[in-house]
Protein backbone atom coordinates (compact mmCIF):
# COMPACT_ATOMS: atom_id res chain seq x y z
CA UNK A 1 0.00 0.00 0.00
CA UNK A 2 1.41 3.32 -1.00
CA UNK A 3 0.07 6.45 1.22
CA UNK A 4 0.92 10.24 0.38
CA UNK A 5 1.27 12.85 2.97
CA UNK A 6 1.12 16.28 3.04
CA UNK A 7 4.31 17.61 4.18
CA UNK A 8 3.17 18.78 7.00
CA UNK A 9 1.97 15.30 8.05
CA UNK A 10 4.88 13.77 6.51
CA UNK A 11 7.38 15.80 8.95
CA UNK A 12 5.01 14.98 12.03
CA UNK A 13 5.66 11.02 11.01
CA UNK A 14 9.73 11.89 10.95
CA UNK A 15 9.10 13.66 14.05
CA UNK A 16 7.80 10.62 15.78
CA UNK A 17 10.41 8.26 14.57
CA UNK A 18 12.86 10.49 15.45
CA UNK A 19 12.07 11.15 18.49
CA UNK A 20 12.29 6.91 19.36
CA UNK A 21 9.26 6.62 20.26
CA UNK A 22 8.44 4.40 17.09
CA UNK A 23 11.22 2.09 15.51
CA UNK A 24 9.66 3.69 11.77
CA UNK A 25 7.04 5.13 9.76
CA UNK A 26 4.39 2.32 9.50
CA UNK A 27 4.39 2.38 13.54
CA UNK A 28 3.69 5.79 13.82
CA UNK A 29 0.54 5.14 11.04
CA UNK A 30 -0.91 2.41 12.50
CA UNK A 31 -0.64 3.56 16.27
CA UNK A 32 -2.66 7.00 14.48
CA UNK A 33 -5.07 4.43 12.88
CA UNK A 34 -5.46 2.82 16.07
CA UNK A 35 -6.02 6.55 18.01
CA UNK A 36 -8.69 7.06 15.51
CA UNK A 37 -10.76 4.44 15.39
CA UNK A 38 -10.89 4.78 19.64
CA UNK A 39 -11.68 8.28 19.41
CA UNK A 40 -14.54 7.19 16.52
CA UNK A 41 -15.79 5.01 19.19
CA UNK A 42 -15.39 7.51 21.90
CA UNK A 43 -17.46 9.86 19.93
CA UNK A 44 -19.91 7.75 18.94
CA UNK A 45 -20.63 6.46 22.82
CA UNK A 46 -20.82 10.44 23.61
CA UNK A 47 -23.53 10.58 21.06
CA UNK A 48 -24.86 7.93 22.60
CA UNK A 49 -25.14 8.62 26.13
CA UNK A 50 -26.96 12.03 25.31
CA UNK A 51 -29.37 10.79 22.94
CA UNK A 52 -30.37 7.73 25.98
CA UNK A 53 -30.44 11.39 28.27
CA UNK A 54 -32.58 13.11 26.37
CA UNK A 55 -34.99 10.21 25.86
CA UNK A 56 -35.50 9.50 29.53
CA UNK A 57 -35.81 13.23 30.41
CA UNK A 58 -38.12 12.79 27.83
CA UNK A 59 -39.45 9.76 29.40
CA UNK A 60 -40.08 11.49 32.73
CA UNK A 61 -41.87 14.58 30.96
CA UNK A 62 -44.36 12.27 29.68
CA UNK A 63 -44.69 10.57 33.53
CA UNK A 64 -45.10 14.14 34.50
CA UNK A 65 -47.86 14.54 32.34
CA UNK A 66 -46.05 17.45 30.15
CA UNK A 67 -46.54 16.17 26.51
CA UNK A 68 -48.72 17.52 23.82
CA UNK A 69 -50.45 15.88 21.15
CA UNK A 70 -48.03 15.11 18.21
CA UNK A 71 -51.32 15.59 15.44
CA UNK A 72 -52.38 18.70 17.01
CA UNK A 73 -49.23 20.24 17.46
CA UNK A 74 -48.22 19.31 13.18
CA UNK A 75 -51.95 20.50 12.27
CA UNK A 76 -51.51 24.48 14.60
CA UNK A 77 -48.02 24.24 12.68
CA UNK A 78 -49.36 23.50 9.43
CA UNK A 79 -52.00 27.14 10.20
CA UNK A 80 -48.74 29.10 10.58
C-alpha cells in the first residue's frame, strides 16, 4: 500500500520516529489508525449517552404529564 502525505503530516511522522518513540514510519501510522478508530468510538458512545439522556428526560416529561399531542401540534403548525 502506497500512502501520500502532506508535508506537514509527513514531517510529524519523521518527528515521531525520530524522536524513538516508534522504531519507523508504519508504527507511527498504525498507532494514528489505532487513536482514531478509539476516538470514533469515543465519539460515537458520547452521542450515545446524550441521545439515551434526552430520551428518559423525555421519558419522565411524559410521567409528568407534560406532553402535547403530536397531530395537534403538526396541524396548529401546518395554520402558521
Amino acid at each position: 500500500m502506497h500512502v501520500s502525505l502532506t508535508e506537514q503530516l509527513e514531517k510529524m511522522v519523521k518527528a515521531k520516529v525520530a524522536s524513538g518513540m516508534y522504531n519507523n514510519a508504519s508504527e507511527v501510522i498504525r498507532e494514528s489508525l489505532r487513536f482514531m478508530e478509539a476516538h470514533e468510538a469515543w465519539i460515537c458512545q458520547i452521542k450515545l449517552d446524550r441521545l439515551k439522556s434526552e430520551v428518559s428526560k423525555g421519558l419522565d416529561q411524559l410521567d409528568r404529564g407534560e406532553s402535547v399531542d403530536g397531530r395537534s401540534f403538526f396541524e396548529e403548525l401546518s395554520k402558521e
